[in-house]
PDB file of N, CA and C in Angstrom:
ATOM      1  N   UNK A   1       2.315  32.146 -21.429  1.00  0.00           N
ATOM      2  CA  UNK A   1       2.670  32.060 -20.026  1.00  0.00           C
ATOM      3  C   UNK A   1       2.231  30.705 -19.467  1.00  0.00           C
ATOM      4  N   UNK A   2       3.190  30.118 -18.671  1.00  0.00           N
ATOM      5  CA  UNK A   2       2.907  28.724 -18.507  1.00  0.00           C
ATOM      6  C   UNK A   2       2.627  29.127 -16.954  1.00  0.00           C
ATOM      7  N   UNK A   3       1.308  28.077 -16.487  1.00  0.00           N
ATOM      8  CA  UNK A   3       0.395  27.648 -14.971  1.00  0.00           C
ATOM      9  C   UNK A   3       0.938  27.386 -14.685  1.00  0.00           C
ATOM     10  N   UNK A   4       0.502  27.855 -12.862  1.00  0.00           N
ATOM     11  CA  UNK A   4       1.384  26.877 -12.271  1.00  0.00           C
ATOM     12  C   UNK A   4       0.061  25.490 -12.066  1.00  0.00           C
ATOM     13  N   UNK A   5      -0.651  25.336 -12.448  1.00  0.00           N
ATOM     14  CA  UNK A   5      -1.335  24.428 -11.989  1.00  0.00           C
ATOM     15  C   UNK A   5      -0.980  23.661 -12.738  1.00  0.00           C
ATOM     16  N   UNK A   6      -0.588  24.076 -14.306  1.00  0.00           N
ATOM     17  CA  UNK A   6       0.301  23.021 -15.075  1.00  0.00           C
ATOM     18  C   UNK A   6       1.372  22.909 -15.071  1.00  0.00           C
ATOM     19  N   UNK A   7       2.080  23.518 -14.319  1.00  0.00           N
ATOM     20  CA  UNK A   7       3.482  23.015 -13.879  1.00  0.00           C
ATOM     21  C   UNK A   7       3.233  21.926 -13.088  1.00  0.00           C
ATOM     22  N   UNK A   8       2.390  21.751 -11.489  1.00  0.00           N
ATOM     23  CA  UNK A   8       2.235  21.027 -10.390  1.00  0.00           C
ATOM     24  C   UNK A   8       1.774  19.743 -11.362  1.00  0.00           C
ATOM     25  N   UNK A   9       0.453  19.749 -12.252  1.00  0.00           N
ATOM     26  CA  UNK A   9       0.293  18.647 -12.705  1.00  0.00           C
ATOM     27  C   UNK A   9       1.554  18.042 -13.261  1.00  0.00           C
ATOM     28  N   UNK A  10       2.220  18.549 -14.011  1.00  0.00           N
ATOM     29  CA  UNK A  10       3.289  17.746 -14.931  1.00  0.00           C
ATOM     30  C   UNK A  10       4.545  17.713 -13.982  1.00  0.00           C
ATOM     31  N   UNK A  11       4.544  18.063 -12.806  1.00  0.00           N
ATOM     32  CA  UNK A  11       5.708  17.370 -11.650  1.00  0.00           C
ATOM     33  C   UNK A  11       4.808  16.010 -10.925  1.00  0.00           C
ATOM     34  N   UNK A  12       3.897  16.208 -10.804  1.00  0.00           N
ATOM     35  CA  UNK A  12       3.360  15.221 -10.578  1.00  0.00           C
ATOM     36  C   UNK A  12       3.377  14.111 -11.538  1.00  0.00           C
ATOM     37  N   UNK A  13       2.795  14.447 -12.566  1.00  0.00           N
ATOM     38  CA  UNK A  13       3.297  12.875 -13.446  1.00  0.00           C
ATOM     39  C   UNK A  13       4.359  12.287 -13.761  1.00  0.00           C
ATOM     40  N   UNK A  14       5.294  13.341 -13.796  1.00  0.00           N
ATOM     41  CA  UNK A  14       7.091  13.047 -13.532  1.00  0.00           C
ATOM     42  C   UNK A  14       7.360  12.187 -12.623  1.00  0.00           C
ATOM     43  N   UNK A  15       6.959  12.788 -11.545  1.00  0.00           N
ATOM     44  CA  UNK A  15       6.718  11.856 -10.131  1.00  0.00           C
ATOM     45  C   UNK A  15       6.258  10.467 -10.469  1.00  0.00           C
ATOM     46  N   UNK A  16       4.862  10.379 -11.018  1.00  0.00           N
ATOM     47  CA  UNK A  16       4.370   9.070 -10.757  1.00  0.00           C
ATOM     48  C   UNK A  16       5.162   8.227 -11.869  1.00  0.00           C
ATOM     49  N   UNK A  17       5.351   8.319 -12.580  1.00  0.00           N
ATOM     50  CA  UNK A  17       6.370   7.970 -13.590  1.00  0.00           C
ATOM     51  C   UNK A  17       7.369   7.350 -12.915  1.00  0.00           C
ATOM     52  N   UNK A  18       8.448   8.355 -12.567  1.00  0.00           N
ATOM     53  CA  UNK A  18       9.712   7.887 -11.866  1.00  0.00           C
ATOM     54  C   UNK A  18       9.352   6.331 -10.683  1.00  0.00           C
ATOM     55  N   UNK A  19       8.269   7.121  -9.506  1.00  0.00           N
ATOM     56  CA  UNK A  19       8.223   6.018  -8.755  1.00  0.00           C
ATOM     57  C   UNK A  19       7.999   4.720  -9.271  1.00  0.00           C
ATOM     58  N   UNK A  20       6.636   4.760 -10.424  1.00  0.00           N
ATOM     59  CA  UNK A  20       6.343   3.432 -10.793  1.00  0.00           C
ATOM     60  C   UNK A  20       7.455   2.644 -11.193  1.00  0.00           C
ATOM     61  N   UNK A  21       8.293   3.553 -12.379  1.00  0.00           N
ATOM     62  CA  UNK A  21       9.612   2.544 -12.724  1.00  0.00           C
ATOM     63  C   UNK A  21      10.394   2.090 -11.753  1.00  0.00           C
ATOM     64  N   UNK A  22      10.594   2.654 -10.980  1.00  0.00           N
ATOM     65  CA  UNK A  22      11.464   2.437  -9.604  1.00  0.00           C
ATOM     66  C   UNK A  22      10.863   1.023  -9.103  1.00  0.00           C
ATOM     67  N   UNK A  23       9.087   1.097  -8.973  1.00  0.00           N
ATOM     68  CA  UNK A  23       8.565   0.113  -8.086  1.00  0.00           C
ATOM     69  C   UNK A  23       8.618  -0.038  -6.926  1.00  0.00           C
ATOM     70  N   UNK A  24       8.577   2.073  -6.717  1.00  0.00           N
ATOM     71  CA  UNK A  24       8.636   2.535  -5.222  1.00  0.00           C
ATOM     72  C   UNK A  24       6.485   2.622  -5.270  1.00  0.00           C
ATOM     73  N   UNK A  25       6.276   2.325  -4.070  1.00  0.00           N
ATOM     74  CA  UNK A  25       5.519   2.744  -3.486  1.00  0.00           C
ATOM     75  C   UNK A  25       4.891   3.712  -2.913  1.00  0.00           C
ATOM     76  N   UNK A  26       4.032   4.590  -2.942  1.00  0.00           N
ATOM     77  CA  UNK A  26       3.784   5.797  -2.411  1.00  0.00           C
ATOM     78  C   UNK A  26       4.135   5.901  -0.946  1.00  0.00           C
ATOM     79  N   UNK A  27       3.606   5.063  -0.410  1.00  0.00           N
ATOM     80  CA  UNK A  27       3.898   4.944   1.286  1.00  0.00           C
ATOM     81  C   UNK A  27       5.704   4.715   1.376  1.00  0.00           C
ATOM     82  N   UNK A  28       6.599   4.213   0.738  1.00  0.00           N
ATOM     83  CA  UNK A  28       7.878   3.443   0.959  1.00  0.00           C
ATOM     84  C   UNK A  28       8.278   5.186   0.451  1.00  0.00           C
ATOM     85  N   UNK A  29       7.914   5.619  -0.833  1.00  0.00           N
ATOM     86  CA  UNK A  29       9.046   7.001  -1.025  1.00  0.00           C
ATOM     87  C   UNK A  29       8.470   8.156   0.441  1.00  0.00           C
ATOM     88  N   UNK A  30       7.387   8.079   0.582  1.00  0.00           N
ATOM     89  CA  UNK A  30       6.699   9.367   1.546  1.00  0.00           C
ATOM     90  C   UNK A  30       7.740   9.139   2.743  1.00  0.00           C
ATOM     91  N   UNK A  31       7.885   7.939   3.792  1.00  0.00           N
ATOM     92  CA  UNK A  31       8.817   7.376   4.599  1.00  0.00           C
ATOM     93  C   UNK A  31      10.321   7.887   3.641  1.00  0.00           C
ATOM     94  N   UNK A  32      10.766   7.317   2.624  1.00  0.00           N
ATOM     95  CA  UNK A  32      12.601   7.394   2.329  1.00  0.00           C
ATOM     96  C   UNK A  32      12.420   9.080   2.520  1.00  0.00           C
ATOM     97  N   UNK A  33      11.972   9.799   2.214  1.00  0.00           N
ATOM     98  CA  UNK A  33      11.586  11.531   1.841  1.00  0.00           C
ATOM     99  C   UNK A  33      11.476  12.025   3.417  1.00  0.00           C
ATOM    100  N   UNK A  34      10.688  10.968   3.997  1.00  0.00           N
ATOM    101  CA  UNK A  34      10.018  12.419   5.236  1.00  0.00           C
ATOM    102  C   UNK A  34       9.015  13.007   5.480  1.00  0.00           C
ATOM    103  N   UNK A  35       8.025  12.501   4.599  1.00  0.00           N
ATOM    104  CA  UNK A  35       6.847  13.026   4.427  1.00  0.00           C
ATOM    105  C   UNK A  35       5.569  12.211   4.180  1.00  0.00           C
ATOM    106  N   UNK A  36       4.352  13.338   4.112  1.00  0.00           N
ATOM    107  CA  UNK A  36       3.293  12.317   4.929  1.00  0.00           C
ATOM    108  C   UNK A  36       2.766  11.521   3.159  1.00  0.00           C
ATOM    109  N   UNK A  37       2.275  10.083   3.385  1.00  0.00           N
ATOM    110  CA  UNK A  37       2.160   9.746   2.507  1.00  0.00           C
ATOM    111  C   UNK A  37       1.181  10.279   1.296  1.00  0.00           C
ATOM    112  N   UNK A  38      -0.221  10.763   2.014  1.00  0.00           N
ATOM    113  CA  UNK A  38      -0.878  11.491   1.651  1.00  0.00           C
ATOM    114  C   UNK A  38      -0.560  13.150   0.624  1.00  0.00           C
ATOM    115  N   UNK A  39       0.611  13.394   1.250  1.00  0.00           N
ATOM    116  CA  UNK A  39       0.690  14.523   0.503  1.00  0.00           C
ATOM    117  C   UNK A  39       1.550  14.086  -0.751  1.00  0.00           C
ATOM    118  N   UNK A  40       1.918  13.040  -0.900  1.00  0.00           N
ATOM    119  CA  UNK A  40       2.959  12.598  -1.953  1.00  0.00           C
ATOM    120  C   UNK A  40       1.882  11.987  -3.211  1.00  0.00           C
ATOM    121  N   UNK A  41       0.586  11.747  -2.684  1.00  0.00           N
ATOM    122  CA  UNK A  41      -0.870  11.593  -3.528  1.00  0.00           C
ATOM    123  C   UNK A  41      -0.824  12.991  -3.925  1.00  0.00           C
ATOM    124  N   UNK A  42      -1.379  13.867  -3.315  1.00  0.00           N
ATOM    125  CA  UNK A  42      -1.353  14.994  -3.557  1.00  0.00           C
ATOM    126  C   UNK A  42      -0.433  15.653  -4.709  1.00  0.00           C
ATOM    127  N   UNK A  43       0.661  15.779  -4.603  1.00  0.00           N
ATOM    128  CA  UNK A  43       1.538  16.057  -5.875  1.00  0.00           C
ATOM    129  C   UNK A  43       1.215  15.577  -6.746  1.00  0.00           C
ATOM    130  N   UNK A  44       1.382  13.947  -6.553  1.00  0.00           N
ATOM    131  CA  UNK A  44       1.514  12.981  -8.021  1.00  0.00           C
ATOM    132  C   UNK A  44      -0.166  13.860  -8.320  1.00  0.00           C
ATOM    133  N   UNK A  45      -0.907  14.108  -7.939  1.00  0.00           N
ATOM    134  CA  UNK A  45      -2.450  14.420  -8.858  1.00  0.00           C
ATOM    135  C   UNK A  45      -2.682  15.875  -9.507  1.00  0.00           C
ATOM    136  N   UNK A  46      -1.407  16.678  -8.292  1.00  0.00           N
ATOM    137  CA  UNK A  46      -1.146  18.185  -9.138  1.00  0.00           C
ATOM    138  C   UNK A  46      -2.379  18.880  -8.048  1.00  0.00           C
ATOM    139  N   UNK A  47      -2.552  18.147  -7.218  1.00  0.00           N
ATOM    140  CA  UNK A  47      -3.132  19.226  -6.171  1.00  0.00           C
ATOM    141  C   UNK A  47      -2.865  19.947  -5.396  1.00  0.00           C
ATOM    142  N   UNK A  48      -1.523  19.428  -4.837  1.00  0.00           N
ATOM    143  CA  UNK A  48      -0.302  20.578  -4.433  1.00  0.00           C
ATOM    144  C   UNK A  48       0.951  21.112  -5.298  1.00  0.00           C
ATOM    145  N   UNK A  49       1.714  22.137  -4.730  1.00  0.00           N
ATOM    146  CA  UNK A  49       2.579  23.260  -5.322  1.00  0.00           C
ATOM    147  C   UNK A  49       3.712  22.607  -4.219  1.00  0.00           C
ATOM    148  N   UNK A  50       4.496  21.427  -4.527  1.00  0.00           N
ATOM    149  CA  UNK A  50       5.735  21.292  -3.479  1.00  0.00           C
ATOM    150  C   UNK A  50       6.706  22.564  -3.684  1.00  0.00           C
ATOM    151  N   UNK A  51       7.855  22.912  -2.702  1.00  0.00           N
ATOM    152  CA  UNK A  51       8.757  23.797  -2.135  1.00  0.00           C
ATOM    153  C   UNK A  51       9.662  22.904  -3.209  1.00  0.00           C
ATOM    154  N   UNK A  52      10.849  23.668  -3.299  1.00  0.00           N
ATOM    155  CA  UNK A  52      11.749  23.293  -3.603  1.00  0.00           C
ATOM    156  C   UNK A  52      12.468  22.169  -2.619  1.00  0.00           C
ATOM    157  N   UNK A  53      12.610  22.296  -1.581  1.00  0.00           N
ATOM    158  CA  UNK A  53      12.909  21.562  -0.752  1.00  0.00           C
ATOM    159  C   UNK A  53      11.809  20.571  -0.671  1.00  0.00           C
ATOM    160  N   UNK A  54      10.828  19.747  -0.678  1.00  0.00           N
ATOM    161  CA  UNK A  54       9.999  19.477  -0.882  1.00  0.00           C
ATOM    162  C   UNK A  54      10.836  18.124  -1.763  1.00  0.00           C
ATOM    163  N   UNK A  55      10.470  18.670  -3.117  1.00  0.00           N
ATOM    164  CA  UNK A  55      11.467  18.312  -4.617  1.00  0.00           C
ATOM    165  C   UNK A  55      12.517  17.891  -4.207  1.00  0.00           C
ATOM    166  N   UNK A  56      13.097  18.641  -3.321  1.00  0.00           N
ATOM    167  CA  UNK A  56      14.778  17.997  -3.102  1.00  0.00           C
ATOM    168  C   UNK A  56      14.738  16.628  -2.675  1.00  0.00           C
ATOM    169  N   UNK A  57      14.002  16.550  -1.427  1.00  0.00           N
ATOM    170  CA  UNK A  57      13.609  15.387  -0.407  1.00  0.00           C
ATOM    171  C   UNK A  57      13.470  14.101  -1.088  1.00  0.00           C
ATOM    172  N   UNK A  58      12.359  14.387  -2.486  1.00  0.00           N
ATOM    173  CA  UNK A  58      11.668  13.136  -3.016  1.00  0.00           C
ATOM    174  C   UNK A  58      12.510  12.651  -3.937  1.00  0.00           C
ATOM    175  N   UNK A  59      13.538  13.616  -4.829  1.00  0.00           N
ATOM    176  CA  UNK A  59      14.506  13.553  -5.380  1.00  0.00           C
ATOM    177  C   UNK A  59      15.638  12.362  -5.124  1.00  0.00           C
ATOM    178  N   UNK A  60      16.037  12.814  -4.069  1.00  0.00           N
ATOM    179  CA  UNK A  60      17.243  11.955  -3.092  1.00  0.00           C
ATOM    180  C   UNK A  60      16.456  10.554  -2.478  1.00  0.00           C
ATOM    181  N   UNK A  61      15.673  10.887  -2.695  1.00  0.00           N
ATOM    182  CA  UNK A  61      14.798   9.942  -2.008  1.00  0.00           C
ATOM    183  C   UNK A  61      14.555   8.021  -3.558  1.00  0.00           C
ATOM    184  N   UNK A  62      14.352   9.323  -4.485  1.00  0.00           N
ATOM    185  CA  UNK A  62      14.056   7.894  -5.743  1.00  0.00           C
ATOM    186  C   UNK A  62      15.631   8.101  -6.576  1.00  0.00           C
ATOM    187  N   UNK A  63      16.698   9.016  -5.962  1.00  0.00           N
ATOM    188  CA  UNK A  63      17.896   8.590  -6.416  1.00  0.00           C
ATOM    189  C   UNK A  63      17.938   8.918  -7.910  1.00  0.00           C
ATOM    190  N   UNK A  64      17.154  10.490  -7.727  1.00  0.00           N
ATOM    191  CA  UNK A  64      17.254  11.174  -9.268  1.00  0.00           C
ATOM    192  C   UNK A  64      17.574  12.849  -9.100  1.00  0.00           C
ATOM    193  N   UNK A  65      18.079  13.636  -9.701  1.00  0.00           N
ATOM    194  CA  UNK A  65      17.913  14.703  -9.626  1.00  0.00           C
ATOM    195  C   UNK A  65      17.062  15.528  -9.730  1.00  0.00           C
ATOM    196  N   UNK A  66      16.278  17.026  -8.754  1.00  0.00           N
ATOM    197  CA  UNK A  66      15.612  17.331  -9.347  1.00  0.00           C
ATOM    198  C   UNK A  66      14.601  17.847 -10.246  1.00  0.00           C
ATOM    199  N   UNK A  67      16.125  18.139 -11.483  1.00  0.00           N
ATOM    200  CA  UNK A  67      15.095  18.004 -13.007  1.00  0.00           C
ATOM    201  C   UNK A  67      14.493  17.252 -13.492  1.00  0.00           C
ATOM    202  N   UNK A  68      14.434  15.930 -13.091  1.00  0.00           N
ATOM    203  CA  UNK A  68      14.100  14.545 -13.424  1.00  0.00           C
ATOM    204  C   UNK A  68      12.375  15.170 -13.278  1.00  0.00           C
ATOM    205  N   UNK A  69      12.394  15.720 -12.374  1.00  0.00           N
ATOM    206  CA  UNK A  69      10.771  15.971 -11.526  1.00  0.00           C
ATOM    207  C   UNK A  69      10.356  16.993 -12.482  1.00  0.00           C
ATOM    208  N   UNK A  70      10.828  17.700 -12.815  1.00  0.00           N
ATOM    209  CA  UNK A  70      10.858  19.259 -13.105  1.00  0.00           C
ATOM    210  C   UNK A  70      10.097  18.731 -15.205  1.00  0.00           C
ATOM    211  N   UNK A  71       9.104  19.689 -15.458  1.00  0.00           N
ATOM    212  CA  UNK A  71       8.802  19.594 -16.751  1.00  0.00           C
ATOM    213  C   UNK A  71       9.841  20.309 -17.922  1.00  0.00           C
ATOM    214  N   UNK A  72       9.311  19.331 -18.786  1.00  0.00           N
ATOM    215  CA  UNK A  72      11.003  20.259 -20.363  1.00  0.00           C
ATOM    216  C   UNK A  72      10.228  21.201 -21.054  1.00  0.00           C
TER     217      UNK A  72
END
């Protein structure tokens, strides 16, 4: 049975992944998304459980789908 705390971690590194290649900024995606920059720390470290909608936001936001976010 797979965590969710290891799910959140490994969307989070998905996350930090994606942005770095991008050479988005935490503060520049939190603004394109909608959201506070702080909580976009939060994910990338797996300390929060984003919504699906959440995912959607940051998704559209770094111009990926998102399974991109989502662990295989």
């Amino acid at each position: 049975m797979i965590k969710v705390a290891s799910v959140s971690k490994k969307i989070g590194q998905n996350l930090r992944k994606i942005r770095e290649k991008k050479e988005i900024t935490q503060e520049q995606l939190a603004l394109d998304a909608g959201l506070n920059r702080a909580y976009i720390g939060y994910i990338e470290r797996g300390e929060r459980n984003p919504t699906t909608k959440t995912l959607y936001k940051i998704a559209k936001a770094l111009k990926v789908s998102v399974s991109d976010l989502m662990p295989s």
